[in-house]
C-alpha atoms as a PDB file:
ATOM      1  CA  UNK A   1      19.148   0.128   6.179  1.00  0.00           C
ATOM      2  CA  UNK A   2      16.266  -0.948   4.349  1.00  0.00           C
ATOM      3  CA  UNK A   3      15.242  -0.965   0.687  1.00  0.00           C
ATOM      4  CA  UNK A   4      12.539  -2.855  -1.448  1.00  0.00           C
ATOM      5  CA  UNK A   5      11.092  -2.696  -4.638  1.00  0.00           C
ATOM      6  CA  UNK A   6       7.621  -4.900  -6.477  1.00  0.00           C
ATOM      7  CA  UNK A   7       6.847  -3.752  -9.764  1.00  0.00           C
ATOM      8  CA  UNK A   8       3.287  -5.462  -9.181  1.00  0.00           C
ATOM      9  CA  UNK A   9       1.920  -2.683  -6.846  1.00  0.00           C
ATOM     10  CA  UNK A  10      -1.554  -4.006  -6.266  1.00  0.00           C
ATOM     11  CA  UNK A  11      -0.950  -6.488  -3.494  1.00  0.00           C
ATOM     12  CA  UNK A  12       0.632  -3.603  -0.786  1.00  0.00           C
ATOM     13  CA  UNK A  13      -1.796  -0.504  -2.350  1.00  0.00           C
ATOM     14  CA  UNK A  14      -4.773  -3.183  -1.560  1.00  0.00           C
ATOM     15  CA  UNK A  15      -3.741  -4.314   2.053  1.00  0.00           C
ATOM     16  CA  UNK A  16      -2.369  -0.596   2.935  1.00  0.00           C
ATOM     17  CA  UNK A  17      -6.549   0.134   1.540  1.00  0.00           C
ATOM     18  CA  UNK A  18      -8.078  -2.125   4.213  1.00  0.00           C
ATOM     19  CA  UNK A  19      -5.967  -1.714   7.410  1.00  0.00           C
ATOM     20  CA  UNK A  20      -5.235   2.453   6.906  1.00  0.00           C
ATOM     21  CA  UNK A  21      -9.640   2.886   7.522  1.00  0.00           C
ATOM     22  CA  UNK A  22      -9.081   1.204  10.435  1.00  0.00           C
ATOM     23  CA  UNK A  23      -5.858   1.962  12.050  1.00  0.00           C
ATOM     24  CA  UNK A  24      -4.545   5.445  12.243  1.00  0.00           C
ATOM     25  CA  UNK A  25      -1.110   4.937  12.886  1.00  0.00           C
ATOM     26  CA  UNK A  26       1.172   2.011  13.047  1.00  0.00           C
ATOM     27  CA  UNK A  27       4.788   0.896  13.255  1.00  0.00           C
ATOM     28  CA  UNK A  28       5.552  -1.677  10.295  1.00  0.00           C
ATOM     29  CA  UNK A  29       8.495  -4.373  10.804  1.00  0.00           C
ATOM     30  CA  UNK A  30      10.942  -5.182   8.273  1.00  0.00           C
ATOM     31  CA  UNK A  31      12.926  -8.290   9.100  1.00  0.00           C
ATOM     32  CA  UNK A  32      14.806 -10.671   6.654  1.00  0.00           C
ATOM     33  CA  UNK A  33      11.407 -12.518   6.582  1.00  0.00           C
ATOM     34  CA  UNK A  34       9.734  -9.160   4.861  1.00  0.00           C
ATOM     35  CA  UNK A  35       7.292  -6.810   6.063  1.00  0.00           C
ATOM     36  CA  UNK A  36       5.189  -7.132   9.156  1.00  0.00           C
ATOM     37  CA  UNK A  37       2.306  -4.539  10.712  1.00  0.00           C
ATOM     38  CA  UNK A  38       0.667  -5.691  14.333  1.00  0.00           C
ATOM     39  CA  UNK A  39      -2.200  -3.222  15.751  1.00  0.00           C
ATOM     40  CA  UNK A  40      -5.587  -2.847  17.412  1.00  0.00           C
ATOM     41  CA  UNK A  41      -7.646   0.056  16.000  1.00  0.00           C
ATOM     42  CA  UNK A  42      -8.614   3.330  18.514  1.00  0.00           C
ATOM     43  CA  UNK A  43     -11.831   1.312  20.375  1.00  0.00           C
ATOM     44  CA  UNK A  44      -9.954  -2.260  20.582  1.00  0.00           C
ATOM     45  CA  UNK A  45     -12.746  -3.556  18.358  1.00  0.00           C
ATOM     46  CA  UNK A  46     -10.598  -4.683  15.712  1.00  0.00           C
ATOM     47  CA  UNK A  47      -7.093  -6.227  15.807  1.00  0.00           C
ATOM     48  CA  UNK A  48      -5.292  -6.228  12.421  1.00  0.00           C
ATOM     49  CA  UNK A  49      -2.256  -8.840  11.626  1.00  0.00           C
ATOM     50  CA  UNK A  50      -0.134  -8.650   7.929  1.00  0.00           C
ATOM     51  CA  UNK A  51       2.562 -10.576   6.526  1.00  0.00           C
ATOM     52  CA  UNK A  52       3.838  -9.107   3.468  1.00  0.00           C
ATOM     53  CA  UNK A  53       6.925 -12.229   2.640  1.00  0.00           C
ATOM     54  CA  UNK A  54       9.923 -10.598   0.951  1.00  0.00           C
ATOM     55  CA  UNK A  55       9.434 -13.295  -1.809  1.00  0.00           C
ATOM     56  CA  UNK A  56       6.320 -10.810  -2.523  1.00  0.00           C
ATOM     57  CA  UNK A  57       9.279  -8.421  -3.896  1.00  0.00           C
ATOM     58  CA  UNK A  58      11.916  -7.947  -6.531  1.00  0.00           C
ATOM     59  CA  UNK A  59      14.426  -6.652  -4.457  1.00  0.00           C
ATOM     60  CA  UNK A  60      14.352  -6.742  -0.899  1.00  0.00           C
ATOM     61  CA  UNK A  61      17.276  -5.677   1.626  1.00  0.00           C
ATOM     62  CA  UNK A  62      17.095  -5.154   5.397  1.00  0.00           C
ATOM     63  CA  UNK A  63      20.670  -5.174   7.220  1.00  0.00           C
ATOM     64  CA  UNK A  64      18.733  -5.112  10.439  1.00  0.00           C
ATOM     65  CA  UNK A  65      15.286  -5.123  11.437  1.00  0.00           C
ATOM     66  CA  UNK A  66      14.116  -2.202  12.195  1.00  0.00           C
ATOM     67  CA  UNK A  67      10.123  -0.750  12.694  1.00  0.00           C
ATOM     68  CA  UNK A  68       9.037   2.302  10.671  1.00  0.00           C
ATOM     69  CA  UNK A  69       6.273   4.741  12.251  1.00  0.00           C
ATOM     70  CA  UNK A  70       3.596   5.712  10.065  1.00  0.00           C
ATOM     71  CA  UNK A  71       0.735   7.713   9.242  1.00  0.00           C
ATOM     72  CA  UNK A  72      -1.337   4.889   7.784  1.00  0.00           C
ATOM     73  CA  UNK A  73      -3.831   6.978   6.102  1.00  0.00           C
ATOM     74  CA  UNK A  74      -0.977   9.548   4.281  1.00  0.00           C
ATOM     75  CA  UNK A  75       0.859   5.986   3.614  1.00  0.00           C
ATOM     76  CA  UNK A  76      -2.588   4.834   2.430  1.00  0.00           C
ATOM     77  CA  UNK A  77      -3.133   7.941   0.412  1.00  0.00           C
ATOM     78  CA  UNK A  78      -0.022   8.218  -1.408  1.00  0.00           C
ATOM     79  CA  UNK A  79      -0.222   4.394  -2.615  1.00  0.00           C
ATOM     80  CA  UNK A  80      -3.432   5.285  -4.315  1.00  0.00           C
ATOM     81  CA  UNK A  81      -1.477   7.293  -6.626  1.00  0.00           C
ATOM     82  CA  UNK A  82       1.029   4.486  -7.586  1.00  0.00           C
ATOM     83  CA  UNK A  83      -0.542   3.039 -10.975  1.00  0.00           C
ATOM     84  CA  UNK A  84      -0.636  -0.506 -12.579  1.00  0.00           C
ATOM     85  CA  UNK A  85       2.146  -0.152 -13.949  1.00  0.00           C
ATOM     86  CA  UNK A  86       4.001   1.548 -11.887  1.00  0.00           C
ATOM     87  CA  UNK A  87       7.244   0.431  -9.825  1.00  0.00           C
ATOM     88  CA  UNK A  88       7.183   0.890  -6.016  1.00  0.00           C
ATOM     89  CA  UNK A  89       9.932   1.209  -4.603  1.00  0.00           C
ATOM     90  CA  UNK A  90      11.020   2.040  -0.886  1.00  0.00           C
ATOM     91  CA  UNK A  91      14.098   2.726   1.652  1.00  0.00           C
ATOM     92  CA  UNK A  92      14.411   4.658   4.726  1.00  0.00           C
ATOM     93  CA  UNK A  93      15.960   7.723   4.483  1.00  0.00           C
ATOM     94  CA  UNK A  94      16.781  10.355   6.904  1.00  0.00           C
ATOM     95  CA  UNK A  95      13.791   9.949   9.174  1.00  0.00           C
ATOM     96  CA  UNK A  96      11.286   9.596   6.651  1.00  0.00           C
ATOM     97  CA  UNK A  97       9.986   6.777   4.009  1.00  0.00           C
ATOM     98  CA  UNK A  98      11.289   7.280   0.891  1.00  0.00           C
ATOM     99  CA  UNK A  99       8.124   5.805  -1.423  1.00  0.00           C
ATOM    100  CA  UNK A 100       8.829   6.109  -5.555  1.00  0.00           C
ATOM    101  CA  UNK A 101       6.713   5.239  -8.489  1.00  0.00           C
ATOM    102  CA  UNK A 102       9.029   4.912 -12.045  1.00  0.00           C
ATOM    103  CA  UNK A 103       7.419   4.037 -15.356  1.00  0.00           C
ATOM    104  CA  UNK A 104       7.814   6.640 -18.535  1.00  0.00           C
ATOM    105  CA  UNK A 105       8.194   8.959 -15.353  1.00  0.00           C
ATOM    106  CA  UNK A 106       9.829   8.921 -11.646  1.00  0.00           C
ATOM    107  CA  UNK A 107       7.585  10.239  -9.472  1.00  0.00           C
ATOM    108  CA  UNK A 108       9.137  10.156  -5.311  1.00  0.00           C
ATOM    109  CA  UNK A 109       7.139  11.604  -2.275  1.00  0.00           C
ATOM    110  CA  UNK A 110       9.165  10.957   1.479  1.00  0.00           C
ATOM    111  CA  UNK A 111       6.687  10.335   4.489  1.00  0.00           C
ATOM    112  CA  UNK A 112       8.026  11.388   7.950  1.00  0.00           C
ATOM    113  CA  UNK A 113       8.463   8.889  10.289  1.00  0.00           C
ATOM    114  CA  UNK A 114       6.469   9.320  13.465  1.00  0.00           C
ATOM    115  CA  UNK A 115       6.960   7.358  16.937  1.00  0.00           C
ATOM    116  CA  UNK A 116       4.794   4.758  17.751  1.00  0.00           C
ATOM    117  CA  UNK A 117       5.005   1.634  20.343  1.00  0.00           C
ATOM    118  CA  UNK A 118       7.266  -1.261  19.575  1.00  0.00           C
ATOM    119  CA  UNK A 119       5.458  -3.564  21.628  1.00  0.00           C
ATOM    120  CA  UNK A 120       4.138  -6.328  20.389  1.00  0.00           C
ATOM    121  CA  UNK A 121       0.601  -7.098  20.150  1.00  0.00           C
ATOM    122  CA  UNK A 122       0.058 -10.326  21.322  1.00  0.00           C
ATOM    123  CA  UNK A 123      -3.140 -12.627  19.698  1.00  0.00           C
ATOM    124  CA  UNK A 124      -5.647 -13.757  21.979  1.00  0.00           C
ATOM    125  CA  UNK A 125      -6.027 -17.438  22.177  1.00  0.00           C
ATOM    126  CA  UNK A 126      -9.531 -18.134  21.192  1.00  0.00           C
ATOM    127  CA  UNK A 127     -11.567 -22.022  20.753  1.00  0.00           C
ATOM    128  CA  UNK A 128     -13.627 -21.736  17.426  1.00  0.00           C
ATOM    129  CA  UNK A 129     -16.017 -24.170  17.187  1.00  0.00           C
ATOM    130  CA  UNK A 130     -16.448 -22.839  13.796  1.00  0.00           C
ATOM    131  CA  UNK A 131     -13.532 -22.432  10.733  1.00  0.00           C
ATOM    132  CA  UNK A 132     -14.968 -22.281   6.998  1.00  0.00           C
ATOM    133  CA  UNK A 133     -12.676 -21.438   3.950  1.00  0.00           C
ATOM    134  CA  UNK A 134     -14.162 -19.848   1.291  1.00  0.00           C
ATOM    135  CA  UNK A 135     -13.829 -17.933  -2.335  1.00  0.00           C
ATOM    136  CA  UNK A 136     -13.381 -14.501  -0.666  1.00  0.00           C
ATOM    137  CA  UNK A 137     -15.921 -13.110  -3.184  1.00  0.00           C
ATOM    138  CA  UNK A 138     -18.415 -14.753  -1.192  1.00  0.00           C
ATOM    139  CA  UNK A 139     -17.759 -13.366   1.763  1.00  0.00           C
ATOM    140  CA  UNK A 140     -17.265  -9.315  -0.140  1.00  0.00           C
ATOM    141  CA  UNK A 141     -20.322  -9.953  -1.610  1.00  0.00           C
ATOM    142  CA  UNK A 142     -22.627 -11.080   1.210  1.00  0.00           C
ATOM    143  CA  UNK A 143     -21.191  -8.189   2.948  1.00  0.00           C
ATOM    144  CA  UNK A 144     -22.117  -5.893   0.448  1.00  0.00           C
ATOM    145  CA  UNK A 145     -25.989  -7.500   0.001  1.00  0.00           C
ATOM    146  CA  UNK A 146     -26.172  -7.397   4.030  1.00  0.00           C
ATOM    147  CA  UNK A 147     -25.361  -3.282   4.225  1.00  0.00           C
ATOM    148  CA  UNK A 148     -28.163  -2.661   1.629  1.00  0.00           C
ATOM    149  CA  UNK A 149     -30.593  -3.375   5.000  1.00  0.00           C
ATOM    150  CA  UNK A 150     -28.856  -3.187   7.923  1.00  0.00           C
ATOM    151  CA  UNK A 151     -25.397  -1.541   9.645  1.00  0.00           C
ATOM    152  CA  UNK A 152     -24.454  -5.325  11.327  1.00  0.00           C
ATOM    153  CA  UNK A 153     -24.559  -8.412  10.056  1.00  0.00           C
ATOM    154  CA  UNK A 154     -24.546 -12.162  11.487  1.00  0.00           C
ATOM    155  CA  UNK A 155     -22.360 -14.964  10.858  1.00  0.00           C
ATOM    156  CA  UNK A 156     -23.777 -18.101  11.549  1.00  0.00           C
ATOM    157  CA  UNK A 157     -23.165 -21.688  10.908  1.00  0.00           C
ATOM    158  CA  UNK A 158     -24.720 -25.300  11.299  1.00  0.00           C
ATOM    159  CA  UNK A 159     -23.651 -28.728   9.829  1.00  0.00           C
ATOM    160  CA  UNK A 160     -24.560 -27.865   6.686  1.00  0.00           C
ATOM    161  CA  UNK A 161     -23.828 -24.121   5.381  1.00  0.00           C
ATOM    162  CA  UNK A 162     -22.410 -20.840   6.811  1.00  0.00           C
ATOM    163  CA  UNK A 163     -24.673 -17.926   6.445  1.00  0.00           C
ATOM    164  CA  UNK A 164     -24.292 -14.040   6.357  1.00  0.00           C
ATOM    165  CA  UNK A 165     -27.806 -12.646   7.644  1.00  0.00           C
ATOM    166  CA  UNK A 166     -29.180  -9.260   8.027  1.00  0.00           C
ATOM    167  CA  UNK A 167     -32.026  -7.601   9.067  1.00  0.00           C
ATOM    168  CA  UNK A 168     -33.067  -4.318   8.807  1.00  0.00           C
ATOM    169  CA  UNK A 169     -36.368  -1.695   8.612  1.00  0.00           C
ATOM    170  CA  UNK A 170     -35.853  -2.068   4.935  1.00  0.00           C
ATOM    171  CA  UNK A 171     -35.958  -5.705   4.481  1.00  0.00           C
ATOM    172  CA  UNK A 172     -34.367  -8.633   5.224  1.00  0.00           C
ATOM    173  CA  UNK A 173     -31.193 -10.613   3.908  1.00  0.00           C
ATOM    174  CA  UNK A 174     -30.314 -14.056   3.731  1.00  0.00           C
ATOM    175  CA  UNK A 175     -26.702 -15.793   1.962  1.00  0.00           C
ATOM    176  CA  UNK A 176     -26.452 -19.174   2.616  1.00  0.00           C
ATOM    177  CA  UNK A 177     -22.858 -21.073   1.360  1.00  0.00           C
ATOM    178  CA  UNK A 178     -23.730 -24.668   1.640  1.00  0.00           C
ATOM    179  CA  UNK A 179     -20.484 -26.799   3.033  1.00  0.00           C
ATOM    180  CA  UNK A 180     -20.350 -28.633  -0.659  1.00  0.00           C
ATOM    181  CA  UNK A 181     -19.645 -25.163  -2.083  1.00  0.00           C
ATOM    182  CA  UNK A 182     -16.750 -24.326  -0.051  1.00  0.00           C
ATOM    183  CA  UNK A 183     -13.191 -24.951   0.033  1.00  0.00           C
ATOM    184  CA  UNK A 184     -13.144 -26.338   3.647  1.00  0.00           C
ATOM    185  CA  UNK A 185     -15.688 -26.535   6.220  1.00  0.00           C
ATOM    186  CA  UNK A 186     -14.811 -27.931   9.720  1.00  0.00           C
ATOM    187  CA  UNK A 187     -18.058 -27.111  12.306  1.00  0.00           C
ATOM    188  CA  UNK A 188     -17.307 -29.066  15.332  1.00  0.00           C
ATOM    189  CA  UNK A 189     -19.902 -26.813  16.910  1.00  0.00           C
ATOM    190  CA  UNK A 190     -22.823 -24.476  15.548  1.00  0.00           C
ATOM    191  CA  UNK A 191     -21.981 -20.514  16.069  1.00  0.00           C
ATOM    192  CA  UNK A 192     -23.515 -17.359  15.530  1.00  0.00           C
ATOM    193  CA  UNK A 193     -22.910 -13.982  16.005  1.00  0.00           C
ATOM    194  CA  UNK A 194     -23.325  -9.919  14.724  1.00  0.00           C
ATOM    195  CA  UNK A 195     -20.960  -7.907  13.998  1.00  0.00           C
ATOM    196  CA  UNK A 196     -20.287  -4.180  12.839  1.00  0.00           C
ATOM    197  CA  UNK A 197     -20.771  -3.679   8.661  1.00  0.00           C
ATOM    198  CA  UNK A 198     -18.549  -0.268   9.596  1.00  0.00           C
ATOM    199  CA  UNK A 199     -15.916  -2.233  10.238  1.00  0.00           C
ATOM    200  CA  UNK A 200     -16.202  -5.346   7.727  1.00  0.00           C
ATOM    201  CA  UNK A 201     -16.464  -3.168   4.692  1.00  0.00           C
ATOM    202  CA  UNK A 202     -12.893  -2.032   5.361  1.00  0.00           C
ATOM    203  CA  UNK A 203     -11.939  -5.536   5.989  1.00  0.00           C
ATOM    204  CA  UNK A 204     -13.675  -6.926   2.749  1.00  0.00           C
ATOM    205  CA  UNK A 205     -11.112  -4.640   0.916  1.00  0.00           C
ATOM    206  CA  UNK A 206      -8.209  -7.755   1.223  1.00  0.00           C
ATOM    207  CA  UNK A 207     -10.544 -10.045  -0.549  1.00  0.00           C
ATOM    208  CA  UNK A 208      -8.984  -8.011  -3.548  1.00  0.00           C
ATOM    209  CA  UNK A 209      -5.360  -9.980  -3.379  1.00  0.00           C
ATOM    210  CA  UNK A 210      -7.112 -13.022  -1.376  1.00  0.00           C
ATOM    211  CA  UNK A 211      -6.940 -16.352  -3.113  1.00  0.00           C
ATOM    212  CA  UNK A 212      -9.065 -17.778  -0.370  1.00  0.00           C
ATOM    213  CA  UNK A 213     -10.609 -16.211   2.924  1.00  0.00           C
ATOM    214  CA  UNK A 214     -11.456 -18.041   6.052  1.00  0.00           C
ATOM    215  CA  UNK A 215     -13.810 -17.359   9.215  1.00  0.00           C
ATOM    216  CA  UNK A 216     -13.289 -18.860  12.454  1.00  0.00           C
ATOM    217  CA  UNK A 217     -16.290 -18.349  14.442  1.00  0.00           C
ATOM    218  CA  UNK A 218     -17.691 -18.991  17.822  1.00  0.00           C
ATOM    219  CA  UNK A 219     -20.616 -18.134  19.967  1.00  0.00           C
ATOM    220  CA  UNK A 220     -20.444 -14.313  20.931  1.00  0.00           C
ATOM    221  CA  UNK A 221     -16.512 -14.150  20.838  1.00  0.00           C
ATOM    222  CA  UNK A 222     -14.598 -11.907  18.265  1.00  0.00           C
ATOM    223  CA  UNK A 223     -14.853 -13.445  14.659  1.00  0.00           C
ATOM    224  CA  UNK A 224     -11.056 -14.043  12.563  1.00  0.00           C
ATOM    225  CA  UNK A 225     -10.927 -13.429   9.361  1.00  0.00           C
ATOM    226  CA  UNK A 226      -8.081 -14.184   7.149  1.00  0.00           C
ATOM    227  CA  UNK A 227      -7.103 -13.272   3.879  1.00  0.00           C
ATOM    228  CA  UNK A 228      -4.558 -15.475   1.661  1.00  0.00           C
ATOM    229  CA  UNK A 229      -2.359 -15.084  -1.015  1.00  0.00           C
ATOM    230  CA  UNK A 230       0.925 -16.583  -2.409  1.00  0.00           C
ATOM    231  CA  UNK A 231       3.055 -14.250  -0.480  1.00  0.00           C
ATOM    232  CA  UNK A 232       1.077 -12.382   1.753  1.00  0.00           C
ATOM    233  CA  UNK A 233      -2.054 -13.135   4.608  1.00  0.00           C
ATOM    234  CA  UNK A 234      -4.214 -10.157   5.857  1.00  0.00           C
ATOM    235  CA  UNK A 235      -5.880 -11.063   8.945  1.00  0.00           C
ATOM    236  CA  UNK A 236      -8.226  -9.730  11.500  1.00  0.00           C
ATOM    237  CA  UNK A 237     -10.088 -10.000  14.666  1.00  0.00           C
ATOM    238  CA  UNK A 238     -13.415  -8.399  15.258  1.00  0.00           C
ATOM    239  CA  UNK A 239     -15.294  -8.226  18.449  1.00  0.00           C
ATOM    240  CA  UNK A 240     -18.987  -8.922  17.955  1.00  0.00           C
ATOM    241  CA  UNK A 241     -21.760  -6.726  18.316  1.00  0.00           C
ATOM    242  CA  UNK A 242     -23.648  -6.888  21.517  1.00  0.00           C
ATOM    243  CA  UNK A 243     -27.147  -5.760  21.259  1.00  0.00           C
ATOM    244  CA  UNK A 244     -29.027  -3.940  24.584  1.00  0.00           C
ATOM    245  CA  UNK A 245     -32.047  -4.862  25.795  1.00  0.00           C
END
């Protein structure tokens, strides 16, 4: 059995908004720690990791943990309707997600539960040389100024700053975060490498809920990104870009 309910819906709608683009379907874990979702997108480029805590909710009950199959994007789409103000509750029922909005009205839709692989994804041990923390409006808004020119973007640090650069037939782009601006910056060796905008605009989405975001970087391995708040962390892993000659 499992039921939960946050009356502050933003949080969930906001991380459901950022991992459904990327990952079609998905089996999410409910445990007496809270909610859990492990999975690696269609092309393995991106690897997505949430924590949800159950202190995040106002009720939460799980007699055993269990994983619920879902259509990400219907999950995804159905959220969208839930408003400010609106109460979210969910339990399992009958082979399908029972998801319900109440405020002056009750409004309940039930998503069928689909099978998916309860295997566990396990995280690749990588050596950053890299790790900056930042205000995640930084790093949504150098995004954002990088796809005005370009469809990839480079991360890159050195002893003093971490830049987002792109480059493009319509111009060039150039955000430099010195270290004295951020909220941690620990470069033990200089990195830099491109990446997909495709897939970092989707990503960019958790910067919503984030209190802070941090990039661990290296030279030419997959870039983490993750997303903080009080009671939840959003994080991903995205293999860089390799240009041909």
């Amino acid at each position: 059995m499992f039921k939960a309910s946050l009356s502050d819906p933003k949080i969930l709608k906001s991380s459901i908004d950022a991992i459904s683009n990327l990952i079609d379907e998905a089996g999410i874990t409910v445990d007496e720690s809270g909610m859990k979702l492990r999975a690696m997108d269609p092309a393995h480029v991106a690897l997505v990791d949430f924590e949800l805590s159950k202190d995040a909710f106002d009720e939460f009950e799980v007699k055993e943990s269990a994983v619920i199959g879902l259509d990400l994007d219907r999950f995804n789409t159905i959220l969208k309707r839930a408003g400010s103000a609106d109460k979210i509750s969910m339990s399992l029922e009958d082979s399908a997600l029972r998801v319900r909005f109440k405020n002056t009205s009750t409004r309940t839709f039930n998503i069928p539960l689909i099978d998916v692989s309860e295997e566990e994804l396990k995280i690749p041990a990588l050596e950053f040389g890299s790790v900056v923390e930042i205000d995640p409006r930084m790093i949504s808004e150098g995004i954002k100024d990088a796809e005005i020119v370009s469809d990839h973007v480079t991360f890159k640090t050195d002893q003093d700053a971490f830049y987002i650069l792109a480059k493009g037939d319509l111009g060039n782009v150039e955000i430099t975060i010195k270290k004295e601006d951020t909220i941690s910056f620990e470069v033990t060796s200089e990195a830099e490498s491109m990446f997909s905008i495709e897939y970092l605009k989707d990503m960019i989405k958790a910067s919503e809920i984030a209190d802070s975001a941090t990039v661990s970087l290296g030279a030419n391995i997959p870039v983490k990104m993750d997303f903080a708040a009080s009671n939840a962390k959003l994080s991903f892993l995205l293999a860089p870009r390799i240009e041909s000659d």
